[in-house]
Protein backbone atom coordinates (compact mmCIF):
# COMPACT_ATOMS: atom_id res chain seq x y z
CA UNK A 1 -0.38 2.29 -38.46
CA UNK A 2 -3.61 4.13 -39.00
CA UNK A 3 -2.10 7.46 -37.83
CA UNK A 4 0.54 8.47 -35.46
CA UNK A 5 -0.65 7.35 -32.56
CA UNK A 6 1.13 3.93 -32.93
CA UNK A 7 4.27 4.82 -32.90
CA UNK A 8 6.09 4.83 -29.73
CA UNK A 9 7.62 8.34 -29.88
CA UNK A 10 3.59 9.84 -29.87
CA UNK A 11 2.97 7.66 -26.51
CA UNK A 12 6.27 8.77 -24.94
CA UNK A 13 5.09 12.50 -25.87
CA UNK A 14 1.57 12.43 -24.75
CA UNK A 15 2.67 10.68 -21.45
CA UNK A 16 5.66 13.08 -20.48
CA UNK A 17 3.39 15.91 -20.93
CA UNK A 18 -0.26 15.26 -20.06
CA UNK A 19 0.85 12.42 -17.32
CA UNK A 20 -2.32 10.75 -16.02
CA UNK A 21 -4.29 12.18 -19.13
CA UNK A 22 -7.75 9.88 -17.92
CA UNK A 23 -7.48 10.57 -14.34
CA UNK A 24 -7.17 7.16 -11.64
CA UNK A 25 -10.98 6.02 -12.04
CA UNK A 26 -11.19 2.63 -14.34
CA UNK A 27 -13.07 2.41 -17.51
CA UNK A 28 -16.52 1.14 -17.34
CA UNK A 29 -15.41 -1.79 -19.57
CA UNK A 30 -13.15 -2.38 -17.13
CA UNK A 31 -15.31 -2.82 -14.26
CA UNK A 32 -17.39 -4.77 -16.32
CA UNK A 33 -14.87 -6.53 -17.01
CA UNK A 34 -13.64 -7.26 -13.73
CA UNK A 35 -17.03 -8.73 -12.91
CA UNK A 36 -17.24 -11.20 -15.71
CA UNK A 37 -13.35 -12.45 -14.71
CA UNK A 38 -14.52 -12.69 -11.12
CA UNK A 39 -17.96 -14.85 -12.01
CA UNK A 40 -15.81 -16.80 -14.25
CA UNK A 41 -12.92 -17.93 -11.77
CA UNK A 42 -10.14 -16.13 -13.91
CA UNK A 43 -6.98 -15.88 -11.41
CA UNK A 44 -4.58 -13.83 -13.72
CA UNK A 45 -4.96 -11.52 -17.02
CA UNK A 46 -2.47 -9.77 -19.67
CA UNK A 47 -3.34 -6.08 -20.70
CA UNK A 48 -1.54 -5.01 -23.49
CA UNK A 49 -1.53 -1.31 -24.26
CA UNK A 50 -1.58 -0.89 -19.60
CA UNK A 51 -0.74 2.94 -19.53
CA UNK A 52 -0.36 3.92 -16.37
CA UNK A 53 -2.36 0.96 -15.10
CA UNK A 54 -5.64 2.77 -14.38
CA UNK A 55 -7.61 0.21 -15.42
CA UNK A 56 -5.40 -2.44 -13.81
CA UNK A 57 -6.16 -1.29 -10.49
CA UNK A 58 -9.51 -2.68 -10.16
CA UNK A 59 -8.13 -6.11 -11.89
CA UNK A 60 -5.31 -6.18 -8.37
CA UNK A 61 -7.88 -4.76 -6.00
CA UNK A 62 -9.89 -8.28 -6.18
CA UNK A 63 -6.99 -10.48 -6.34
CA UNK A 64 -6.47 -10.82 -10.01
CA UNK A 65 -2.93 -10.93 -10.76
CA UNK A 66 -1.81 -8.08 -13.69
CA UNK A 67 0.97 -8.29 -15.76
CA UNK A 68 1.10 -5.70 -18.77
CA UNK A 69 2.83 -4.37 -21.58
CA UNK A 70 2.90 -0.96 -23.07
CA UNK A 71 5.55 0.92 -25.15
CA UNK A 72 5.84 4.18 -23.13
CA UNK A 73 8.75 4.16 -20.95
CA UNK A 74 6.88 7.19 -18.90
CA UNK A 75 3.22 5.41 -18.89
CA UNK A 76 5.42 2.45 -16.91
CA UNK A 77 7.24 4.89 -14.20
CA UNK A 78 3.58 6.32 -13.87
CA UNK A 79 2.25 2.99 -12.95
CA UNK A 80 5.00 2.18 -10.96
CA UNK A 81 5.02 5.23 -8.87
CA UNK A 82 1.48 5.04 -8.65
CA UNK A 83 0.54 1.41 -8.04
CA UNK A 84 3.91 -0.11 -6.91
CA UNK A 85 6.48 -2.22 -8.90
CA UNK A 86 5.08 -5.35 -8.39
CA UNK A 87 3.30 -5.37 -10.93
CA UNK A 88 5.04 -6.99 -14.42
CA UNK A 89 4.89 -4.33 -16.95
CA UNK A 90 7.20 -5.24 -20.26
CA UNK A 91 8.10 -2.22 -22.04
CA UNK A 92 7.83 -2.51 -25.83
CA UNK A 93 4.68 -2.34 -28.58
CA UNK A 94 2.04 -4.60 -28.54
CA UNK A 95 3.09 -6.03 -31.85
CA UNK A 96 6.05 -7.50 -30.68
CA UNK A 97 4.15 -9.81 -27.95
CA UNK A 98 4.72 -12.29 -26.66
CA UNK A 99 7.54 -11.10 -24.26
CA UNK A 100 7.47 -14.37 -21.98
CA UNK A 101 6.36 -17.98 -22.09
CA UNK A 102 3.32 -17.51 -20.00
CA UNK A 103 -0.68 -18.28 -20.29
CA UNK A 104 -2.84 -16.29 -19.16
CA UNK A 105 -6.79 -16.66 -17.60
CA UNK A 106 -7.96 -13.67 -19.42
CA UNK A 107 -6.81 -10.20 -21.62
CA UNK A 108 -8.57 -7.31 -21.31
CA UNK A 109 -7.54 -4.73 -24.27
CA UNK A 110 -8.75 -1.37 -23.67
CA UNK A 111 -8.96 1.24 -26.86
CA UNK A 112 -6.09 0.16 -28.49
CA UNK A 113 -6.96 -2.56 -31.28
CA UNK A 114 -8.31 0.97 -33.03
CA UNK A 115 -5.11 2.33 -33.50
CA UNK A 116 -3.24 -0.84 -35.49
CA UNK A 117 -3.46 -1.50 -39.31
CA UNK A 118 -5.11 -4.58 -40.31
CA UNK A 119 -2.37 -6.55 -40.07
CA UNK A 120 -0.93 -5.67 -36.85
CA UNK A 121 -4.59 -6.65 -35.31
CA UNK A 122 -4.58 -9.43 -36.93
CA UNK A 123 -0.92 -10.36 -35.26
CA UNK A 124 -2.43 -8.65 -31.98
CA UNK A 125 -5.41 -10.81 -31.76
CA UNK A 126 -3.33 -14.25 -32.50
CA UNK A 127 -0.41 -13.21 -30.01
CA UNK A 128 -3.26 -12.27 -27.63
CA UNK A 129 -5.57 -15.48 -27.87
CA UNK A 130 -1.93 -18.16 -28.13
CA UNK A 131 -1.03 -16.85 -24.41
CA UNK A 132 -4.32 -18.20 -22.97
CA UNK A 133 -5.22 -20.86 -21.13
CA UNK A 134 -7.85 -23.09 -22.16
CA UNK A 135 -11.10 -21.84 -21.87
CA UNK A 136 -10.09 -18.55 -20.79
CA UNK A 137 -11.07 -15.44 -21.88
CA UNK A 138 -10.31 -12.07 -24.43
CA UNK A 139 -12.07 -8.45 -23.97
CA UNK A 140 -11.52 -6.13 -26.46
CA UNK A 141 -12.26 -2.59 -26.29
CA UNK A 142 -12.53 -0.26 -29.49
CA UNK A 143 -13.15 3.10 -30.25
CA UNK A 144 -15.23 3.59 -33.79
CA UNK A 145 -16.98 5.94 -35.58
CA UNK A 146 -19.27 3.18 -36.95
């Protein structure tokens, strides 16, 4: 890990206290996002690193089927209390994927790759890329101070 931020016991911390820390509005990326899936026919997408699903929301709102993962126990009662439990959220890190047998249309990765080592986005971006379908699609998100 680059810093503490990858370890589950920061994530549990930072969701029991600040709770919905960016607010209910997607990401821009995500809209963005959510256009380019919708242009390109995709039906159902993996987000690792979901949160409390505010940038899922959009993805469900136009009938694109969500399933996530995320390693904060409190970021998935968030989501759930806010969106619903429909919604398949695994609990566990991103570096332990995949949880099920299941390809996907597209991933959409929002500001997370920037907080693995080398290696585990390395392992992130195989895991992610073997769990799609043909011809389907990967969005990655990053924060840099390039």
């Amino acid at each position: 890990m680059l810093d503490e931020t990858g370890k589950p016991e920061f994530w549990e911390a930072a969701f029991s206290e600040k709770q919905e820390m960016w607010g209910f509005d997607p990401a821009n990326s995500a809209v963005l996002t959510k256009d380019f899936f919708i242009a390109h026919g995709v039906k159902n997408i993996l987000i690792p690193g979901i949160g409390y699903g505010r940038n899922a929301q959009i993805f469900r709102d136009n009938d694109i089927s969500v399933t996530g993962i995320e390693i904060s126990a409190t970021a998935i009662e968030l989501a759930r209390k806010q969106y619903g439990s429909d919604m398949i959220i695994y609990h566990g890190s991103v570096t332990d994927m995949p949880f099920e047998d299941r390809s996907y249309d597209g991933i959409f990765c929002y500001a997370l790759i920037h907080l693995l080592d080398s290696d585990e986005r390395q392992k992130l971006i195989r895991n992610c890329y073997n769990q799609l379908s043909p011809g389907s699609y990967m969005i990655f998100t990053t924060i840099s101070n390039c």
